[in-house]
PDB file of N, CA and C in Angstrom:
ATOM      1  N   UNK A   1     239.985 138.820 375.906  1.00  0.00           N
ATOM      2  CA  UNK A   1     240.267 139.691 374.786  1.00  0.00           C
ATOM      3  C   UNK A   1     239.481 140.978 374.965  1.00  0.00           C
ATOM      4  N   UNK A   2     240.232 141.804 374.443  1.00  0.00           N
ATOM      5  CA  UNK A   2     239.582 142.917 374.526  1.00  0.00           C
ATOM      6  C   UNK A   2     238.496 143.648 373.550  1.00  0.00           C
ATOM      7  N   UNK A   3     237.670 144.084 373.813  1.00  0.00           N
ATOM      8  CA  UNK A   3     236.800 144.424 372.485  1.00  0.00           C
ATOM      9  C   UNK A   3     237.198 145.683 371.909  1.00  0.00           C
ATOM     10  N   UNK A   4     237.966 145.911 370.966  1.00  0.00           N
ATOM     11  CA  UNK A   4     237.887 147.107 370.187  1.00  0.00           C
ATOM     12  C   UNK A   4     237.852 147.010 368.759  1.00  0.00           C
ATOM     13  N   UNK A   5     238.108 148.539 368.123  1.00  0.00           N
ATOM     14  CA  UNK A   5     237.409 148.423 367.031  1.00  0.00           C
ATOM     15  C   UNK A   5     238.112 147.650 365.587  1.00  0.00           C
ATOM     16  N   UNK A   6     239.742 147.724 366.336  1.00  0.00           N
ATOM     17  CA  UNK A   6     240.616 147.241 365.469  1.00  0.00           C
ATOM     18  C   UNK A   6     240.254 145.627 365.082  1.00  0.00           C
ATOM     19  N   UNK A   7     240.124 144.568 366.405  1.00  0.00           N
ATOM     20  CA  UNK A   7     239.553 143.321 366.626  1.00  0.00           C
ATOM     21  C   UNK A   7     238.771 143.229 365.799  1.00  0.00           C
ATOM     22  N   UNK A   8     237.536 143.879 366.047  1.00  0.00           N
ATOM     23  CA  UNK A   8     236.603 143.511 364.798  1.00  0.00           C
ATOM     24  C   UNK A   8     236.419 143.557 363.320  1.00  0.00           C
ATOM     25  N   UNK A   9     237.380 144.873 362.971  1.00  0.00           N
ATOM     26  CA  UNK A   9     237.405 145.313 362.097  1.00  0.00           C
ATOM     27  C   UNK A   9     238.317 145.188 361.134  1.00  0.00           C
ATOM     28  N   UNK A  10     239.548 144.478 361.812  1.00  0.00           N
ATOM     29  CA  UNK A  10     240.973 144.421 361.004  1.00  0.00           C
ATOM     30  C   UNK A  10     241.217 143.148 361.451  1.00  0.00           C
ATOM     31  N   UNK A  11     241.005 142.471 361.005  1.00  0.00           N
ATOM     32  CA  UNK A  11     241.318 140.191 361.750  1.00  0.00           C
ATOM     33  C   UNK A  11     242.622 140.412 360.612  1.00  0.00           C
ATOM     34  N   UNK A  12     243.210 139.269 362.504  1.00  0.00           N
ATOM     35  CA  UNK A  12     244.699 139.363 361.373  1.00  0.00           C
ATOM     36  C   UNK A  12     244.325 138.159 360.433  1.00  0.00           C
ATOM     37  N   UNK A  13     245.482 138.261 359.537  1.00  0.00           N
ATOM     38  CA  UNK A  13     245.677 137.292 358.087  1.00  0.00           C
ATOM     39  C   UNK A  13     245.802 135.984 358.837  1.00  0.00           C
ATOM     40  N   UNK A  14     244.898 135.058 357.773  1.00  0.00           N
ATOM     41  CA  UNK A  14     244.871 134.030 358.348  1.00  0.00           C
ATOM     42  C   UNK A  14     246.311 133.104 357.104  1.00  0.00           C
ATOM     43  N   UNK A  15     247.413 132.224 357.900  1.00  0.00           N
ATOM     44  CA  UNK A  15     247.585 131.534 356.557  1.00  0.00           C
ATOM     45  C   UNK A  15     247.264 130.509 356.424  1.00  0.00           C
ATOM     46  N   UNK A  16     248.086 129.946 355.099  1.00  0.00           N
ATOM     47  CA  UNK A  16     247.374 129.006 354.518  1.00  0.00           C
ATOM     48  C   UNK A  16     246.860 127.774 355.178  1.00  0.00           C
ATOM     49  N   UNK A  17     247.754 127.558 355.738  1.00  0.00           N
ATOM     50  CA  UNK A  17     247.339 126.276 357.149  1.00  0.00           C
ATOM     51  C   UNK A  17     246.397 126.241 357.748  1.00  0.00           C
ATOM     52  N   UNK A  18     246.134 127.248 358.023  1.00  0.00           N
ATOM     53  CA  UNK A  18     245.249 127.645 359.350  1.00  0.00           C
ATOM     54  C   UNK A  18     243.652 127.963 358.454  1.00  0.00           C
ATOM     55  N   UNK A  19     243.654 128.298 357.186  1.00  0.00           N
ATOM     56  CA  UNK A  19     242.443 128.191 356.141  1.00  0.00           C
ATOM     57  C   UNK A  19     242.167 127.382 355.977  1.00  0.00           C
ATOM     58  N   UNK A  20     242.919 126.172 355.745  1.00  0.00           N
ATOM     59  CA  UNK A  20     243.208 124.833 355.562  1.00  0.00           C
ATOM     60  C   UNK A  20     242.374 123.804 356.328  1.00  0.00           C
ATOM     61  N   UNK A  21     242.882 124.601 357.345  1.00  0.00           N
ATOM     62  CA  UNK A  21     242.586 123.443 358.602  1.00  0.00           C
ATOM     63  C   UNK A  21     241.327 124.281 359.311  1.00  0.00           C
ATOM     64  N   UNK A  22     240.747 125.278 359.070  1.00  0.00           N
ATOM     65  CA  UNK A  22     239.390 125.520 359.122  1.00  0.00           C
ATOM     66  C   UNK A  22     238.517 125.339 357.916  1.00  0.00           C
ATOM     67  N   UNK A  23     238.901 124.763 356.823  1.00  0.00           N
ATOM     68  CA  UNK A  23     237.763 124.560 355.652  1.00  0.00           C
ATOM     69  C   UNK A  23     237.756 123.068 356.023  1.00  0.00           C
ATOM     70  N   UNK A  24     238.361 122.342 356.679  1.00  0.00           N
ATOM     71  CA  UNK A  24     238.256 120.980 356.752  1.00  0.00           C
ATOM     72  C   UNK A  24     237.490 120.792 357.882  1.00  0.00           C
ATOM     73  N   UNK A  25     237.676 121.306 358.995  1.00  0.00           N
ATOM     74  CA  UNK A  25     236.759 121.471 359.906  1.00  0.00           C
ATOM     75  C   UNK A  25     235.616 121.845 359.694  1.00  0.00           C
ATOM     76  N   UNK A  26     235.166 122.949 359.067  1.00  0.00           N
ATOM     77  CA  UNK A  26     233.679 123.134 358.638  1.00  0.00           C
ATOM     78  C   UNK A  26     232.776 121.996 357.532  1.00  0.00           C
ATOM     79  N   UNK A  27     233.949 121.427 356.806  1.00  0.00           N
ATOM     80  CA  UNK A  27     233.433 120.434 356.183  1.00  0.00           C
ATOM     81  C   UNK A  27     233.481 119.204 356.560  1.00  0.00           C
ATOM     82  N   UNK A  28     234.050 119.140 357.802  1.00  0.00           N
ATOM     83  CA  UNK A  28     233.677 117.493 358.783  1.00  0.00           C
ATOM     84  C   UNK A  28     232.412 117.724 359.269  1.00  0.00           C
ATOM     85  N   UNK A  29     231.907 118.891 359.806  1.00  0.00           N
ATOM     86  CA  UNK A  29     231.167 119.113 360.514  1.00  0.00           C
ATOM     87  C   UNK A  29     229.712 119.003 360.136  1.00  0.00           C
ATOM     88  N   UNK A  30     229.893 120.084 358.327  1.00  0.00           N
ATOM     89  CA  UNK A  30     228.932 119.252 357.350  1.00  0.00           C
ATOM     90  C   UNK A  30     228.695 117.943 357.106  1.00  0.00           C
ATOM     91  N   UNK A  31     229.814 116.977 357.101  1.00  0.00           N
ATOM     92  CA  UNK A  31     229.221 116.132 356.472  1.00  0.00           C
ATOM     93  C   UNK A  31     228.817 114.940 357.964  1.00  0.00           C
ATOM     94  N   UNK A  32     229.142 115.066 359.400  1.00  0.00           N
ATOM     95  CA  UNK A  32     228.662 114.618 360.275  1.00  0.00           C
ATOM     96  C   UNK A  32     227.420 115.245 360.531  1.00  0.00           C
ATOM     97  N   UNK A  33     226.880 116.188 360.062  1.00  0.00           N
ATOM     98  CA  UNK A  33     225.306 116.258 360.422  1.00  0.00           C
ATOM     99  C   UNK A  33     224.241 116.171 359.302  1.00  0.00           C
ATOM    100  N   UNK A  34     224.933 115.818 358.236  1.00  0.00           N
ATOM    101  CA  UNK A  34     224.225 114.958 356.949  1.00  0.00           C
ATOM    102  C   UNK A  34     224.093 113.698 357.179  1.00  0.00           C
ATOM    103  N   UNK A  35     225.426 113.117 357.814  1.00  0.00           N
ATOM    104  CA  UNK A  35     224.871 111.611 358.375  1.00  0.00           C
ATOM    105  C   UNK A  35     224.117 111.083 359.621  1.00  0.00           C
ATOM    106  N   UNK A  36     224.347 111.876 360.160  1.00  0.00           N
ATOM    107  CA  UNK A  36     223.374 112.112 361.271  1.00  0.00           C
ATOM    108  C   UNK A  36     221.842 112.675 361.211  1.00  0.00           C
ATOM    109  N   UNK A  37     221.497 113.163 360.364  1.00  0.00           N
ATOM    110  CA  UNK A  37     220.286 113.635 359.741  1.00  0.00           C
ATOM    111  C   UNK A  37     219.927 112.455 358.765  1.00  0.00           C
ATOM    112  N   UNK A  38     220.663 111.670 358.177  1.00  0.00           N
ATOM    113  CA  UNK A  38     220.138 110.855 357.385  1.00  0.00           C
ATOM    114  C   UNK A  38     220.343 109.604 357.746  1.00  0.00           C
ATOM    115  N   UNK A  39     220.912 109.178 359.258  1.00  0.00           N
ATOM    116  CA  UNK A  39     220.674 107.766 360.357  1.00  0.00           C
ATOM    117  C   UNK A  39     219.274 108.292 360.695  1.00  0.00           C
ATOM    118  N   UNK A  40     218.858 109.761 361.364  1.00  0.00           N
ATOM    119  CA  UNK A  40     217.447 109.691 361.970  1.00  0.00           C
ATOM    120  C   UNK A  40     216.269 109.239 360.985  1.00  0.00           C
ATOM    121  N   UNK A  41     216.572 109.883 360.029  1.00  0.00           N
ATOM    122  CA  UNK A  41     215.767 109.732 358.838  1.00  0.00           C
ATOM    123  C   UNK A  41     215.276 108.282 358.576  1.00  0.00           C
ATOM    124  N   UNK A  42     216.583 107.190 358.428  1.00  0.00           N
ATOM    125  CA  UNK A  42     216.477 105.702 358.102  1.00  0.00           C
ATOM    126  C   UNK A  42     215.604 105.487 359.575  1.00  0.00           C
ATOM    127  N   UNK A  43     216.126 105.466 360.532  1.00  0.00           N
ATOM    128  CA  UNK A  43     215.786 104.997 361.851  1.00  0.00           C
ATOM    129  C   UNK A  43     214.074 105.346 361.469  1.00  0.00           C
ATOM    130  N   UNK A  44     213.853 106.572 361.625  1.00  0.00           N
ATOM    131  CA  UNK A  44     212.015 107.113 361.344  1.00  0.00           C
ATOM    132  C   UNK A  44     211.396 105.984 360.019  1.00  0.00           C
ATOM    133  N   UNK A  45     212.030 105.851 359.332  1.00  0.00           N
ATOM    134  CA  UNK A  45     211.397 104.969 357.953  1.00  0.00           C
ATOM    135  C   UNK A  45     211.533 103.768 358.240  1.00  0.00           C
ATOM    136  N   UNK A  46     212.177 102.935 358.927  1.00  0.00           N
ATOM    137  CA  UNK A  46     212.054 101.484 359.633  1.00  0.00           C
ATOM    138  C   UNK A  46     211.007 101.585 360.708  1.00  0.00           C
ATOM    139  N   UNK A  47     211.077 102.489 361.681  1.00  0.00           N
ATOM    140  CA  UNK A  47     210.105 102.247 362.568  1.00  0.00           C
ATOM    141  C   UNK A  47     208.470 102.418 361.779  1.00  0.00           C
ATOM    142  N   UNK A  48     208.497 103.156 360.973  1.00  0.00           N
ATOM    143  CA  UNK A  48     207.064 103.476 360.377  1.00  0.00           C
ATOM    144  C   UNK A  48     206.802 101.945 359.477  1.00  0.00           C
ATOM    145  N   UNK A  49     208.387 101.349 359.220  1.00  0.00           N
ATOM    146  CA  UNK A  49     208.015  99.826 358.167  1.00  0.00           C
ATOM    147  C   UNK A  49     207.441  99.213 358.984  1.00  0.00           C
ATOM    148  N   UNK A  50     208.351  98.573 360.173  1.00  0.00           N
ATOM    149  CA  UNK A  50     208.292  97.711 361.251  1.00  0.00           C
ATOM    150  C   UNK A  50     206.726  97.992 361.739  1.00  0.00           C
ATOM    151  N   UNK A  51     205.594  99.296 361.750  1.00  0.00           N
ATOM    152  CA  UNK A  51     204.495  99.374 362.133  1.00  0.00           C
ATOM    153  C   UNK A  51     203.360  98.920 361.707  1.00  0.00           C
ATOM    154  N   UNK A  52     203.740  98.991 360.234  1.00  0.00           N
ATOM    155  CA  UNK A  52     202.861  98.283 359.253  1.00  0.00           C
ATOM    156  C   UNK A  52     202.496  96.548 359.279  1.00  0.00           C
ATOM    157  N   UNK A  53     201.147  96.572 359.379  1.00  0.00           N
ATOM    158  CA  UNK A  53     200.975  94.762 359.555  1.00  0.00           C
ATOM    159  C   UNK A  53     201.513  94.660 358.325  1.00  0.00           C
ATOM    160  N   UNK A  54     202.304  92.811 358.409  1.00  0.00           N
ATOM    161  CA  UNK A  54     203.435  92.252 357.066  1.00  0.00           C
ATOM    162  C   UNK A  54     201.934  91.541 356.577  1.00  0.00           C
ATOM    163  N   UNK A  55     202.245  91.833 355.104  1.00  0.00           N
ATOM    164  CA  UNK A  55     201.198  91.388 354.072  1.00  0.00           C
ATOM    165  C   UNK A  55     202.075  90.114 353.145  1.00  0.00           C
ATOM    166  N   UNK A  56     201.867  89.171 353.357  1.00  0.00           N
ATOM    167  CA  UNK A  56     202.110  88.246 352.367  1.00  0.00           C
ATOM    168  C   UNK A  56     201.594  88.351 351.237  1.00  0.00           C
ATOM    169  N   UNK A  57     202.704  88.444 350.199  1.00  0.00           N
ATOM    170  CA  UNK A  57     202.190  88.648 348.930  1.00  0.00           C
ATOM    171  C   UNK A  57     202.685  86.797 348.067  1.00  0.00           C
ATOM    172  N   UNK A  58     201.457  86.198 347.386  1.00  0.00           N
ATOM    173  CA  UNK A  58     201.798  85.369 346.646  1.00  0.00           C
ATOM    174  C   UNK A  58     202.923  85.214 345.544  1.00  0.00           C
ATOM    175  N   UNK A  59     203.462  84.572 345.352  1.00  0.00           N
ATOM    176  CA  UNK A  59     204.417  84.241 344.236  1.00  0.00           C
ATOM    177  C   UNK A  59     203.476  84.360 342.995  1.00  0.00           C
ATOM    178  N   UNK A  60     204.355  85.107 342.137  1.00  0.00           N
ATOM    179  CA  UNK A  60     204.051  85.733 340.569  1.00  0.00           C
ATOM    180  C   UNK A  60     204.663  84.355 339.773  1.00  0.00           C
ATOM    181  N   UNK A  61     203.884  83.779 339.033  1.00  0.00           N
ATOM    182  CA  UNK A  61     204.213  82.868 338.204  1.00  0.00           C
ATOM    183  C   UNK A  61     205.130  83.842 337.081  1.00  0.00           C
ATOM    184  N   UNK A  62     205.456  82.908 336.075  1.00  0.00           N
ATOM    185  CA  UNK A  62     206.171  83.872 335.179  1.00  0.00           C
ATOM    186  C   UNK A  62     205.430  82.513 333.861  1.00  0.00           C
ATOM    187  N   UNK A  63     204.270  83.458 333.065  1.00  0.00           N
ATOM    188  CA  UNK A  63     203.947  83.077 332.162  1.00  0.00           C
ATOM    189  C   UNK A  63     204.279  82.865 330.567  1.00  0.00           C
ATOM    190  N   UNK A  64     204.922  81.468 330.112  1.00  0.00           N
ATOM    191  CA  UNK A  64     205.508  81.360 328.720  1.00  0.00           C
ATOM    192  C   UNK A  64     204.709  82.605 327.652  1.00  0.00           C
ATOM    193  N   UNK A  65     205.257  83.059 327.247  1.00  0.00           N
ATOM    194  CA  UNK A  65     204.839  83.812 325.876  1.00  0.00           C
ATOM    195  C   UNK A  65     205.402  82.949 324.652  1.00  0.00           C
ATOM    196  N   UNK A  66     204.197  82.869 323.490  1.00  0.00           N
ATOM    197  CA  UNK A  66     204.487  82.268 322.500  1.00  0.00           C
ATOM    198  C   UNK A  66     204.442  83.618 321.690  1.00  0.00           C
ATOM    199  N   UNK A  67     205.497  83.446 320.467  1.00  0.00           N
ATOM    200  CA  UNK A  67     205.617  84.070 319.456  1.00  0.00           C
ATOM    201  C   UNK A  67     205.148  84.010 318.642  1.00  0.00           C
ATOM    202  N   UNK A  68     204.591  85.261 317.878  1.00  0.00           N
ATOM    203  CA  UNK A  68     203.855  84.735 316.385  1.00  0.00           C
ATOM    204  C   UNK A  68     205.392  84.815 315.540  1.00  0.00           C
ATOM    205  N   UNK A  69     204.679  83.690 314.628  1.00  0.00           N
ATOM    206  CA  UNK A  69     206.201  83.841 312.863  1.00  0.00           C
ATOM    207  C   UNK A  69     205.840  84.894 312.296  1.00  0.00           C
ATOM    208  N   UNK A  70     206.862  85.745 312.292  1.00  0.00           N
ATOM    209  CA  UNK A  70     206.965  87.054 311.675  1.00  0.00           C
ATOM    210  C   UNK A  70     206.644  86.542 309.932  1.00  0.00           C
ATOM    211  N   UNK A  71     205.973  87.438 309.405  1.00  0.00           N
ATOM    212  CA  UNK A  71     205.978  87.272 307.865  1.00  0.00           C
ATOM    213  C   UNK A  71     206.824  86.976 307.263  1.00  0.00           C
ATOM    214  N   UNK A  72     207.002  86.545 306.010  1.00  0.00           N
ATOM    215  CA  UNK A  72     207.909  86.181 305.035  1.00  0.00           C
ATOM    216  C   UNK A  72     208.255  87.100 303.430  1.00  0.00           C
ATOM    217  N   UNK A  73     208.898  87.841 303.909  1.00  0.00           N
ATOM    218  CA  UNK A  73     208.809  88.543 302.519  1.00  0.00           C
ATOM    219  C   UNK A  73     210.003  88.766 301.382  1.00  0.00           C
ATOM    220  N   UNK A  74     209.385  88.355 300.629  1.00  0.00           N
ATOM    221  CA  UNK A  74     210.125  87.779 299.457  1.00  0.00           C
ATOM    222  C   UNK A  74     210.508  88.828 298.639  1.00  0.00           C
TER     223      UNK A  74
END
């Protein structure tokens, strides 16, 4: 292609198709490097889990609560 001033300055009309089918493309593209940014992300936060010595934590009883009798009012 040639470089002049018309090229840069005057882009032919794009139609609707062709807008179409470049807003979908820019928005695949977004949303493959959101998931891809947010696999590295998981991947970095497992390896930092997986580093940590595993702490056994005891079992939490679950203690009866007794109720007081609400007042009586007459």
């Amino acid at each position: 292609m040639v470089a002049t001033k018309d090229a840069f300055f005057k882009p032919k009309k794009m139609s609707a198709q062709e807008k179409a089918e470049q807003t979908d493309a820019t928005a695949r593209d977004i949303l493959a490097a959101e998931a891809q940014a947010r696999e590295k992300k998981t991947e970095t936060l497992r390896a930092l889990r997986m580093a940590q010595p595993v702490q056994i934590q005891p079992a939490k009883t679950q203690k009866s609560k007794t109720r007081k009798a609400a007042p009586h009012h007459s």
